[in-house]
N, C-alpha and C. Protein backbone atom coordinates (compact mmCIF):
# COMPACT_ATOMS: atom_id res chain seq x y z
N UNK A 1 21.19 1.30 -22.30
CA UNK A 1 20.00 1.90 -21.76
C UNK A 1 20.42 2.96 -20.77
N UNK A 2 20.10 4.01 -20.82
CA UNK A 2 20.11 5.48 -19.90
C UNK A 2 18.77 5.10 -19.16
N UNK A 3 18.87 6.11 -17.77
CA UNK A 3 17.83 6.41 -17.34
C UNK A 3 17.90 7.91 -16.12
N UNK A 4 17.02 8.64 -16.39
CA UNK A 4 16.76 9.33 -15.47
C UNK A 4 15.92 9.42 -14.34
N UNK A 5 16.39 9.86 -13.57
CA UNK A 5 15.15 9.91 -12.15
C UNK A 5 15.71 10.97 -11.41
N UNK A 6 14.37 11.52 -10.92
CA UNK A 6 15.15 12.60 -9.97
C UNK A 6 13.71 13.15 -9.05
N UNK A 7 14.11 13.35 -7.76
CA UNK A 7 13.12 13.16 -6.49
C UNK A 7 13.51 14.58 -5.80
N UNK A 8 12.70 14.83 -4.91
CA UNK A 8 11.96 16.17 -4.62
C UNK A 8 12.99 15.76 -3.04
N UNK A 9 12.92 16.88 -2.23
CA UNK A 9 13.16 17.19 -0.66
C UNK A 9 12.33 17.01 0.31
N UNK A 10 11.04 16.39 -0.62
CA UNK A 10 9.94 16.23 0.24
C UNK A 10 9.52 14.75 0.23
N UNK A 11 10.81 14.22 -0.59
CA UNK A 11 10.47 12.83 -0.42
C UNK A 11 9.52 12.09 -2.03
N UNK A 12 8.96 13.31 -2.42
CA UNK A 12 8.19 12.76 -3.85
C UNK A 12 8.78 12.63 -4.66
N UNK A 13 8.74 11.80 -6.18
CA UNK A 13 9.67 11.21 -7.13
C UNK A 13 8.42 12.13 -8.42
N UNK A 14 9.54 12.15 -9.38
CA UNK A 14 8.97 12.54 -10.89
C UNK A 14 9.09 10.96 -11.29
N UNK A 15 7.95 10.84 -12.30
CA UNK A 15 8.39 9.73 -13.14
C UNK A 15 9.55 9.65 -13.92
N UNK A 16 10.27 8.19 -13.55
CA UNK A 16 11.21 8.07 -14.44
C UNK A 16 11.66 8.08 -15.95
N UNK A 17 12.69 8.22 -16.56
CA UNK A 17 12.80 8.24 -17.83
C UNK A 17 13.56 6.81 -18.30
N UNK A 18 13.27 6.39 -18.99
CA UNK A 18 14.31 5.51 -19.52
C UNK A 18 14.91 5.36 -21.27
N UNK A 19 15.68 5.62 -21.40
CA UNK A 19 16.31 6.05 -23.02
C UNK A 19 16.92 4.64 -23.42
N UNK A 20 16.22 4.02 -24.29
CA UNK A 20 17.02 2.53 -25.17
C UNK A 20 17.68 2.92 -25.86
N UNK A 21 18.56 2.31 -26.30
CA UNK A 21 19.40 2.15 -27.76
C UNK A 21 18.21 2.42 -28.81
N UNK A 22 18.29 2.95 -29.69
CA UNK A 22 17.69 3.21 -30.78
C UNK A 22 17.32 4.44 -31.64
N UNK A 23 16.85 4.73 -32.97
CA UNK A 23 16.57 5.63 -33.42
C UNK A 23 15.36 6.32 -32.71
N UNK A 24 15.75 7.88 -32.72
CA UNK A 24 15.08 8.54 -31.91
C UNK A 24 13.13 8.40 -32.80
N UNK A 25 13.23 8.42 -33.83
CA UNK A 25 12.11 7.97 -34.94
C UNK A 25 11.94 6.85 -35.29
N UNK A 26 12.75 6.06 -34.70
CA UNK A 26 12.15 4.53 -35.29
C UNK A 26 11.52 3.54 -35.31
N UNK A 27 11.43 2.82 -35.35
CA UNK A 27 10.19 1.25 -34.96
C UNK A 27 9.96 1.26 -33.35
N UNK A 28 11.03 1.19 -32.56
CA UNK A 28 10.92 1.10 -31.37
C UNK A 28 10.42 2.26 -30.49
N UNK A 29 10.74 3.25 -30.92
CA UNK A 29 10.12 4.96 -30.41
C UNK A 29 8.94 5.10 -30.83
N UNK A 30 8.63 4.62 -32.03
CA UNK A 30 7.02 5.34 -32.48
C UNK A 30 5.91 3.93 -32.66
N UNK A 31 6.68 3.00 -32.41
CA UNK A 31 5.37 1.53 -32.28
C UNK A 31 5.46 0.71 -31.50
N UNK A 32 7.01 1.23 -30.52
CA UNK A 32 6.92 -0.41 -29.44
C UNK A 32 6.58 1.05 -27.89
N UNK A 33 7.34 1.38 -27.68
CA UNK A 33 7.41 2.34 -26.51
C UNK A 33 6.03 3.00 -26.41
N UNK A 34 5.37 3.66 -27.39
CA UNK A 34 4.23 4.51 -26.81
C UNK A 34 2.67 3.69 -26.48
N UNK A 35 2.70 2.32 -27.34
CA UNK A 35 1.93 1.00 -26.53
C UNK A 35 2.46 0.22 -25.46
N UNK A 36 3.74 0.45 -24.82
CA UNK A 36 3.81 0.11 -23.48
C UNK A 36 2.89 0.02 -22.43
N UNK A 37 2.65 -1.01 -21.94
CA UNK A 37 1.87 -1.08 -20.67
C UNK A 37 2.08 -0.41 -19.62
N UNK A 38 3.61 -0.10 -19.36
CA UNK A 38 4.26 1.16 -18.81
C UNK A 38 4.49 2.04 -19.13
N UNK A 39 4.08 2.55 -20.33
CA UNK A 39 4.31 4.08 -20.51
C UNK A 39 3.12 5.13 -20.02
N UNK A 40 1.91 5.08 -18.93
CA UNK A 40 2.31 5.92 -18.22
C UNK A 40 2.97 6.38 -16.59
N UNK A 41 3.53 5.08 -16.51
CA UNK A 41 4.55 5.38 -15.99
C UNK A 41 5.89 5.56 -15.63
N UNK A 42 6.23 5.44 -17.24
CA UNK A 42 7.73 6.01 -17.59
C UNK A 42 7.54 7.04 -18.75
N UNK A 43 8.53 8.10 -18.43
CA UNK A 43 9.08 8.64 -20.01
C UNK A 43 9.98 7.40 -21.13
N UNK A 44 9.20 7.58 -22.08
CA UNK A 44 10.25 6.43 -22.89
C UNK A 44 10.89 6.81 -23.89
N UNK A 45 12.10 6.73 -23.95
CA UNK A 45 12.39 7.53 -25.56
C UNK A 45 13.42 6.42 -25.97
N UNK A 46 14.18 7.00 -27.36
CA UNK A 46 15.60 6.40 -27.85
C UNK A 46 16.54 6.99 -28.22
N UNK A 47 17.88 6.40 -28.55
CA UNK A 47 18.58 7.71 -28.52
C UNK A 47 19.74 6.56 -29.31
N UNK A 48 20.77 6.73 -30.34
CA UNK A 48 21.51 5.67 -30.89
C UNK A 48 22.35 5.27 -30.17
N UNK A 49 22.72 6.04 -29.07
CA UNK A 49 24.13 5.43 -28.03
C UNK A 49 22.95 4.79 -26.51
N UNK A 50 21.84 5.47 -26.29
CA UNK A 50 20.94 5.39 -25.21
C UNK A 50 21.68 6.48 -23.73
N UNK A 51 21.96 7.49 -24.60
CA UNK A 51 22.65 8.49 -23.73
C UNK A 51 21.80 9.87 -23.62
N UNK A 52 21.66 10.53 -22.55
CA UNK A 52 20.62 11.53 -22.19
C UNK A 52 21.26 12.68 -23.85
N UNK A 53 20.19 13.26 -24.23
CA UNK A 53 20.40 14.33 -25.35
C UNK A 53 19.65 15.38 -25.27
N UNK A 54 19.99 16.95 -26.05
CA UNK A 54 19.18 17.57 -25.67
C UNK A 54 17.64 17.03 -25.97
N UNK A 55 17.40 16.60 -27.39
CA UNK A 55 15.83 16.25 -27.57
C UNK A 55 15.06 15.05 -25.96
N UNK A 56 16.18 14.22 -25.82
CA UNK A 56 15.31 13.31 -24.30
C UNK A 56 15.32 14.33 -23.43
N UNK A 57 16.37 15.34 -23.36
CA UNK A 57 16.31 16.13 -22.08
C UNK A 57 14.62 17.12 -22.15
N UNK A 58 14.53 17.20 -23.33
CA UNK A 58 13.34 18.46 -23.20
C UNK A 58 12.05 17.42 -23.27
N UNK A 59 12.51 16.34 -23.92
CA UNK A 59 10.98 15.33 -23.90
C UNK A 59 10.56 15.22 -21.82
N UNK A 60 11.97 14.58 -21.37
CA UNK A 60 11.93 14.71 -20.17
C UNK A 60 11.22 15.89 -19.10
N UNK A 61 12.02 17.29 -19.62
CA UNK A 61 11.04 18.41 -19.47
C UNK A 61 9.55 18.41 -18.99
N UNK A 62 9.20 18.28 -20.80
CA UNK A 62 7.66 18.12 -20.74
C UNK A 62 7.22 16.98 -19.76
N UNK A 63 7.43 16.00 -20.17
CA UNK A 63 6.74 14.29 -19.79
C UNK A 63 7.03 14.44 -18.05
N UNK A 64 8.03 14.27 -17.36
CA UNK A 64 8.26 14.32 -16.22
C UNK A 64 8.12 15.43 -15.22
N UNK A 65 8.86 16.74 -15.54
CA UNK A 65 9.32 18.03 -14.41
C UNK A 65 7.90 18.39 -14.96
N UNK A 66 8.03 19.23 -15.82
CA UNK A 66 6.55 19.90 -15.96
C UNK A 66 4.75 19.48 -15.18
N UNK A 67 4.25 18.27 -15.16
CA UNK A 67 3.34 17.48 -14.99
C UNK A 67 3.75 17.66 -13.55
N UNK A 68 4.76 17.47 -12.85
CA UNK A 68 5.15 17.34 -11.59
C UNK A 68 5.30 18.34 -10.34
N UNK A 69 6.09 19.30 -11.43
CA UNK A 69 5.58 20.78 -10.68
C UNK A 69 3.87 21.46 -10.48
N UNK A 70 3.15 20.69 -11.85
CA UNK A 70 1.73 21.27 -12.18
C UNK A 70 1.46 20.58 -10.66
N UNK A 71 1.81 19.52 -10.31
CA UNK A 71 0.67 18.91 -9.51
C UNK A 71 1.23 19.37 -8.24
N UNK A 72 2.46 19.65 -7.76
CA UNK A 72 2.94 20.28 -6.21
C UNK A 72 3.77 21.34 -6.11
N UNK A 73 4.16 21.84 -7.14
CA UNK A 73 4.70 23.05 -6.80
C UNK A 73 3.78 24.26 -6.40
N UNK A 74 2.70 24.35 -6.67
CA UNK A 74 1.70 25.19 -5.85
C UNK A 74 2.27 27.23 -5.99
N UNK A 75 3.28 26.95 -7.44
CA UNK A 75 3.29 28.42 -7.35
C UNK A 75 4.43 28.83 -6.68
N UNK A 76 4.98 27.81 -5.84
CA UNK A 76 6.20 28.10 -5.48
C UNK A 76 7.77 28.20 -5.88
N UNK A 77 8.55 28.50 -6.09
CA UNK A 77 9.26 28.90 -7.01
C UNK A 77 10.30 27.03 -6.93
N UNK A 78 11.08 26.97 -8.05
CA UNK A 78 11.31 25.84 -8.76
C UNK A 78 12.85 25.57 -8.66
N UNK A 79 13.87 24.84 -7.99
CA UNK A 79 15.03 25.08 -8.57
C UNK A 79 15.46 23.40 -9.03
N UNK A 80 16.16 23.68 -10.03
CA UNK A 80 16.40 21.74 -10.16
C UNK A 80 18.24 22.19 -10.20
N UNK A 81 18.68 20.84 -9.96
CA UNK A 81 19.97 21.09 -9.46
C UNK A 81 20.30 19.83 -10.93
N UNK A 82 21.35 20.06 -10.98
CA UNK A 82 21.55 19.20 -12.44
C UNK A 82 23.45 18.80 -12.38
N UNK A 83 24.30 17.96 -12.21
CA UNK A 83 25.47 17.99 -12.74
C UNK A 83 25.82 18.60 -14.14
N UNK A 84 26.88 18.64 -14.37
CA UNK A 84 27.53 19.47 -15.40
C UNK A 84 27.52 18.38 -16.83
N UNK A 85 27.12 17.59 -17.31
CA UNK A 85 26.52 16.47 -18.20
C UNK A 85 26.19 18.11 -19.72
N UNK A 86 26.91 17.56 -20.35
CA UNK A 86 26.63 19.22 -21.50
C UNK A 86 25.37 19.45 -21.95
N UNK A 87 24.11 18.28 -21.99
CA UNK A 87 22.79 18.59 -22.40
C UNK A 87 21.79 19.28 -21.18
N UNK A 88 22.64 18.99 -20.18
CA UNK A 88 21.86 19.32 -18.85
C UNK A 88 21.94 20.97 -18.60
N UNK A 89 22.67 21.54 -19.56
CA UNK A 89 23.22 23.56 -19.87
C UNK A 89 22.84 24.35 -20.58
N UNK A 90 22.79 23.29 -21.73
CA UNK A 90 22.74 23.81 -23.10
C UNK A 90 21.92 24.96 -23.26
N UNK A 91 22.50 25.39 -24.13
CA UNK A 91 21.13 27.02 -24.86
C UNK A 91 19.40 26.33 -24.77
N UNK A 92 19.42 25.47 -25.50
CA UNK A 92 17.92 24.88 -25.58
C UNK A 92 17.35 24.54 -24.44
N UNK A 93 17.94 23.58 -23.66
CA UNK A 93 17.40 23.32 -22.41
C UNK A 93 17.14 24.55 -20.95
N UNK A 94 18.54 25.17 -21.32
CA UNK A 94 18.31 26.26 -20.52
C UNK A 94 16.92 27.37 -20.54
N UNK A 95 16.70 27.86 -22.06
CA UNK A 95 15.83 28.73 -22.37
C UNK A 95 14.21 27.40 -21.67
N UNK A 96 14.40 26.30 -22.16
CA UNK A 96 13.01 25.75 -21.55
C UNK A 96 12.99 25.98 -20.43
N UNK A 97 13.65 25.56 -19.26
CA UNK A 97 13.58 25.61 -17.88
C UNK A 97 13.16 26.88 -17.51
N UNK A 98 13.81 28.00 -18.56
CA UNK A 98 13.64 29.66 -17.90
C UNK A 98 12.03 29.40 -18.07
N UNK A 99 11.97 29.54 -19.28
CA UNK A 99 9.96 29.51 -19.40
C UNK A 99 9.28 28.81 -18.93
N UNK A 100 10.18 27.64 -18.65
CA UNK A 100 8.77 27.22 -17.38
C UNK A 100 8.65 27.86 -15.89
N UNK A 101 9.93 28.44 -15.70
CA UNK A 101 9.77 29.15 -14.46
C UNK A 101 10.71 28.43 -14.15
N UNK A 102 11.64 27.62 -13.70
CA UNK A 102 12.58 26.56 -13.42
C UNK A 102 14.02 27.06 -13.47
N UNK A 103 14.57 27.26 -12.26
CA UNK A 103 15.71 28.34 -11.96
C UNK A 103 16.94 26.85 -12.10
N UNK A 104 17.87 26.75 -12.54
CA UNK A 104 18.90 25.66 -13.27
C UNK A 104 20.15 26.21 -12.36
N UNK A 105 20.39 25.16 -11.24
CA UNK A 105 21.85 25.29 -10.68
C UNK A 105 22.79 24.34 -10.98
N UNK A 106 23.73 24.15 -11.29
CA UNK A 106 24.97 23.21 -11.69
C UNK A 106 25.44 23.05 -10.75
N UNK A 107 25.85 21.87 -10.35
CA UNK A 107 26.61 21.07 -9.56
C UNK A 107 28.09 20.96 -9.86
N UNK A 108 28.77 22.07 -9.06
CA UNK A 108 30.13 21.82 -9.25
C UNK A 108 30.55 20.74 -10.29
N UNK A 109 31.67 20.81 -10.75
CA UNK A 109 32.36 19.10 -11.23
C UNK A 109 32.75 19.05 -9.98
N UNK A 110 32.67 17.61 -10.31
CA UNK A 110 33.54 16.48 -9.10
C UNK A 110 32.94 16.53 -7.90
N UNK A 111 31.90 17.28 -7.68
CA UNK A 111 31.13 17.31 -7.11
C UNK A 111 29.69 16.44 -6.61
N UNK A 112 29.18 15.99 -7.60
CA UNK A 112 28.31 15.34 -7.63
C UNK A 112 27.57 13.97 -6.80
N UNK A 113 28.97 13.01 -6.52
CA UNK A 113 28.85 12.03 -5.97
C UNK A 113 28.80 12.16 -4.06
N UNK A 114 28.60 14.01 -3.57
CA UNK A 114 28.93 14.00 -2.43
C UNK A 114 27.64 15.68 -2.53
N UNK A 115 26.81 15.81 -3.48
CA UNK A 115 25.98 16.82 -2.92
C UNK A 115 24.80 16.43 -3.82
N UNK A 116 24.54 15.95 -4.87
CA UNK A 116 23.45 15.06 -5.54
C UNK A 116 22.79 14.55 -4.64
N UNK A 117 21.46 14.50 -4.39
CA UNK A 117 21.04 13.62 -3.68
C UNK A 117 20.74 12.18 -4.45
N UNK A 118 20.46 12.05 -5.22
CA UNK A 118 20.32 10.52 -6.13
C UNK A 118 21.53 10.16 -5.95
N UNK A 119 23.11 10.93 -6.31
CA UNK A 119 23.96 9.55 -6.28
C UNK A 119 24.54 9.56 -4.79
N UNK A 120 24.14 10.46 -3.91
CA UNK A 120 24.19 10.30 -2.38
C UNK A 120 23.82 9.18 -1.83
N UNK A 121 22.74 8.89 -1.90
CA UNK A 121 21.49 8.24 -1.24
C UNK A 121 20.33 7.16 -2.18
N UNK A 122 20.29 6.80 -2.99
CA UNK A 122 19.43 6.50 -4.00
C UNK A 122 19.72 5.86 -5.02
N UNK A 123 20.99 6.15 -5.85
CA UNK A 123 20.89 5.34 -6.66
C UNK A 123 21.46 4.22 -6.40
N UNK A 124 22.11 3.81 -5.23
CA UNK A 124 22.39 2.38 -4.94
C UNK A 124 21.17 1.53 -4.65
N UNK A 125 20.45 2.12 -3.97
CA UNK A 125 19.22 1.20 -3.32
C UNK A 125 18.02 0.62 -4.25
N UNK A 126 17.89 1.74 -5.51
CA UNK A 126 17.39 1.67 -6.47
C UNK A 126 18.22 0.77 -7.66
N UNK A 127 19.41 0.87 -7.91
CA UNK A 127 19.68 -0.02 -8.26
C UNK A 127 20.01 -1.71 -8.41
N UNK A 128 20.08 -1.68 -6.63
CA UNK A 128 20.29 -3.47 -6.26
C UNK A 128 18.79 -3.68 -6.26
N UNK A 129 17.51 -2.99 -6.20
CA UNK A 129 16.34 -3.28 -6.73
C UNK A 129 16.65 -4.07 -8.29
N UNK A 130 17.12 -3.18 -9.23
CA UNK A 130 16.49 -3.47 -10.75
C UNK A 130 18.03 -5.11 -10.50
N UNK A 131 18.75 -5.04 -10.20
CA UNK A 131 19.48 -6.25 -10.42
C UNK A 131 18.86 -7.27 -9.72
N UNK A 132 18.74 -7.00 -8.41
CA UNK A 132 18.07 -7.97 -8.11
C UNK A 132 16.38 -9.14 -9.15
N UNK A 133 15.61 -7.99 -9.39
CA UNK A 133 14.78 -8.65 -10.65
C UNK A 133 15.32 -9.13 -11.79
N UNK A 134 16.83 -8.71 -11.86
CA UNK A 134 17.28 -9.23 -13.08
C UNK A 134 17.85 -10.03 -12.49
N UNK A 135 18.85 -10.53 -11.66
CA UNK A 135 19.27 -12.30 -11.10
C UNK A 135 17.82 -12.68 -11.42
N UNK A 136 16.80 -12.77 -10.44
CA UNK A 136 15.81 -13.46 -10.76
C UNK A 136 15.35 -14.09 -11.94
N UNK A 137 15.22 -13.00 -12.91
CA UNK A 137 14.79 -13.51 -14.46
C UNK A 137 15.80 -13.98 -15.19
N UNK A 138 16.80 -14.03 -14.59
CA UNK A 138 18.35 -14.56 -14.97
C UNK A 138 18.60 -16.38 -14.59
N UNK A 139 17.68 -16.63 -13.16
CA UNK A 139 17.93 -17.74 -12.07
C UNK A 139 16.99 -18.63 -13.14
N UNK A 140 16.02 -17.70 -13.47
CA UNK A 140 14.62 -18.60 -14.62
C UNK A 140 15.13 -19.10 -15.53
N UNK A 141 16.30 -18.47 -16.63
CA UNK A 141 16.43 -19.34 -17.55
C UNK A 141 17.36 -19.97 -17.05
N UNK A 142 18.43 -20.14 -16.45
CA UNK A 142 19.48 -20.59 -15.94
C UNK A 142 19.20 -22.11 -15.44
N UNK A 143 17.88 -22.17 -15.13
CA UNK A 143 17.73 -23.44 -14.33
C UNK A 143 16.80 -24.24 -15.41
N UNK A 144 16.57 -23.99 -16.76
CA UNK A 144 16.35 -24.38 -17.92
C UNK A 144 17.23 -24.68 -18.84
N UNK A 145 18.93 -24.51 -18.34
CA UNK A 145 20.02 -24.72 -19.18
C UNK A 145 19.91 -23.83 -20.52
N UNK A 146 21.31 -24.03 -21.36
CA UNK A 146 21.33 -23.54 -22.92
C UNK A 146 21.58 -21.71 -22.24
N UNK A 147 21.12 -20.87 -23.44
CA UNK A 147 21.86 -19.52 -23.72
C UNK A 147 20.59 -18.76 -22.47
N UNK A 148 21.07 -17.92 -22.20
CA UNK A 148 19.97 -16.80 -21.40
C UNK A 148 19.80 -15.79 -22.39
N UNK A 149 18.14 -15.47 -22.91
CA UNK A 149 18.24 -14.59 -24.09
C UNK A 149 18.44 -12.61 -23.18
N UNK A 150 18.76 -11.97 -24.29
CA UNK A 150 18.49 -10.60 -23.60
C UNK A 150 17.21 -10.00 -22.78
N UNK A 151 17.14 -9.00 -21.87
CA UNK A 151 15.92 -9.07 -21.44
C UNK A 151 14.95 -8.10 -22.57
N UNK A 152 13.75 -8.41 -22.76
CA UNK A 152 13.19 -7.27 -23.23
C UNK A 152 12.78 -6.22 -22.59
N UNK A 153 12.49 -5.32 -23.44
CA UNK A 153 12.60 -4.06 -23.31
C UNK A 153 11.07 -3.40 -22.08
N UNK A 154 10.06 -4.58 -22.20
CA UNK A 154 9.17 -4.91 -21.44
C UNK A 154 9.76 -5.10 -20.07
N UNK A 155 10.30 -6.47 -20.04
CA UNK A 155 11.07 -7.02 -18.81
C UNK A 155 11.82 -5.66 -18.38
N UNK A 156 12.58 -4.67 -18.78
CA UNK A 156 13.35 -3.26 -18.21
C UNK A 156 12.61 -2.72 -17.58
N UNK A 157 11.70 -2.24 -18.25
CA UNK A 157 10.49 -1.16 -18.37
C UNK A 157 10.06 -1.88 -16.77
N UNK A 158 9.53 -3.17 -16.34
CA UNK A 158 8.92 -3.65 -15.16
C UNK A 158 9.79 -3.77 -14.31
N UNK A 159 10.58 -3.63 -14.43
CA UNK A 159 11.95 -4.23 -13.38
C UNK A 159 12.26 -2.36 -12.82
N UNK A 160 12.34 -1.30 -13.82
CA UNK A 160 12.76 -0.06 -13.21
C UNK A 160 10.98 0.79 -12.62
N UNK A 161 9.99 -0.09 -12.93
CA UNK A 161 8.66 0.83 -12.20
C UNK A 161 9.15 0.23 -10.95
N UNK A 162 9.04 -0.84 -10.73
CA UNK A 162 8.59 -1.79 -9.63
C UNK A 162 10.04 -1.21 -8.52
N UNK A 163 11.21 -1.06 -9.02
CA UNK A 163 12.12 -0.75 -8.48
C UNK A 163 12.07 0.76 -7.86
N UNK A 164 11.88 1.93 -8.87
CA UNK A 164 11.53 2.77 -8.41
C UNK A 164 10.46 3.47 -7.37
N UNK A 165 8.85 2.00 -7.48
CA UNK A 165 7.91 2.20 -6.76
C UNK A 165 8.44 1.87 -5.50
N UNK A 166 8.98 1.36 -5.16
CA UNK A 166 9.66 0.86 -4.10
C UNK A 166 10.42 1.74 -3.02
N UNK A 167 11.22 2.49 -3.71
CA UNK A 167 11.89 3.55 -3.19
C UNK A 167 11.08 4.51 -2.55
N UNK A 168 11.05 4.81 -1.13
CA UNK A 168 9.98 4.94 -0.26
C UNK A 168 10.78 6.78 -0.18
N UNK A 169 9.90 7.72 0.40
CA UNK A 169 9.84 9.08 0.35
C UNK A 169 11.35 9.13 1.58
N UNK A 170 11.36 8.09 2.87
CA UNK A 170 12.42 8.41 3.71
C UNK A 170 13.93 8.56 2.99
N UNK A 171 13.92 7.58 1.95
CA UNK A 171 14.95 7.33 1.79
C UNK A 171 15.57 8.39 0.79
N UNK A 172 14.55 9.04 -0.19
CA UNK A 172 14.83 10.64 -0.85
C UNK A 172 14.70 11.55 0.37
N UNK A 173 14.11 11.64 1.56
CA UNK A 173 14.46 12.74 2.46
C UNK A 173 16.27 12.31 2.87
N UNK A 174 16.30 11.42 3.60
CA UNK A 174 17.74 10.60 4.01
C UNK A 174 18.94 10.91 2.90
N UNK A 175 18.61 11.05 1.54
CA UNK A 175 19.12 11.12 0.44
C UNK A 175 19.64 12.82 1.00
N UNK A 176 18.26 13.42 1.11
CA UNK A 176 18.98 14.89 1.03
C UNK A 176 19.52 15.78 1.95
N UNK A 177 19.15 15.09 3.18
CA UNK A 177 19.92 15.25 4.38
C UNK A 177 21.39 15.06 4.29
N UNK A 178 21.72 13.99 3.69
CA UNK A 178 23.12 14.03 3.86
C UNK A 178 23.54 15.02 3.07
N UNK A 179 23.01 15.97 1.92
CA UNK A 179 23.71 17.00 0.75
C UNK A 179 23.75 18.19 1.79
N UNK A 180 24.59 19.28 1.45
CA UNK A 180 24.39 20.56 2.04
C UNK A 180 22.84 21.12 1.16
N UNK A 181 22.17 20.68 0.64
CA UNK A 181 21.07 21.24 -0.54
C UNK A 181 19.66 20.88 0.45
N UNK A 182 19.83 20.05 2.06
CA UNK A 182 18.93 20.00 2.67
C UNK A 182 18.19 21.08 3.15
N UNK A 183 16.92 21.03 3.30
CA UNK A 183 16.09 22.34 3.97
C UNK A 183 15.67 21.85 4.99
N UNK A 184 16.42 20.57 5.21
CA UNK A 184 14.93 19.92 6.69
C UNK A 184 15.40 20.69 7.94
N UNK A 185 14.55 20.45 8.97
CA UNK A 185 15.58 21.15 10.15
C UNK A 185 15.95 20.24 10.98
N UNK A 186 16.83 20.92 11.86
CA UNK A 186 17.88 19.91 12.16
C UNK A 186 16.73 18.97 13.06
N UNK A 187 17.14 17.60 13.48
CA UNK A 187 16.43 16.89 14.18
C UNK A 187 16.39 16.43 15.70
């Protein structure tokens, strides 16, 4: 399972993405994911490895950045900062971002883990969220003995809203304070 997320300087979050294992057309993309109880509040797609691609990257596009800028960018000009990941460059993705207005800066290599604000600040806190719900639903069968089955794809889907809802606006400002990519002023 992949997932994307990525949060504003002002503390606001795009909805998340989350990419399963699976055919990008198949049973699970076109009859389990788009009747999700959470799908609208995840992007859901599939992908056969569950690795970001150009097609999730531009579904992402639409479903997440786009909808997000409509509602606060206010006309103001757009930059998304992206690591060097090869779908995150590409000819296709690039030309979308231009037309939406969406100016595309790359993040050095080797860079990332020290000017990103998600893997600065965020994706740890967000992540001992989704584990933590998973010990839990882990402690459930565990104390029923025999095999612990996999979680479903349901159980993911609730474990990364609830995790992500969680993640409060300080902690994406705090996130971007520590990057040189901050605009706040000093305090």
């Amino acid at each position: 399972m992949g997932r994307q997320s990525i949060k504003n300087g002002d503390g606001s979050k795009l909805k998340p993405m989350i990419i399963f294992k699976g055919e990008p057309r198949g049973t699970i993309a076109t009859r389990e994911l788009p009747v999700s109880q959470f799908a609208s509040q995840l992007a859901l797609c599939c992908q056969p490895a569950a690795w970001q691609d150009n097609e999730n990257m531009l579904t992402w596009i639409d479903e997440c950045l786009v909808p997000h800028i409509q509602q606060r960018a206010d006309g103001a000009p757009v930059v998304l900062f992206l690591d060097h990941f090869r779908c995150h460059y590409s000819d296709i993705v690039k030309a979308k971002l231009n037309n939406i207005g969406v100016q595309l800066k790359l993040i050095p290599k080797g860079c990332t883990s020290v000017v990103q604000p998600i893997d600065v600040g965020v994706n740890k806190p967000f992540k001992d969220r989704i584990k933590s719900y998973w010990w839990e639903w882990m402690i459930g069968f565990g104390e029923n003995g025999g095999n612990i089955p996999i979680p479903s794809r349901e159980d993911v889907q609730h474990w990364v809203v609830e995790a992500w809802n969680s993640i409060g606006s300080q902690i994406i400002q705090n996130a971007w304070r520590k990057t040189d990519l901050s605009y706040f002023p000093e305090e």
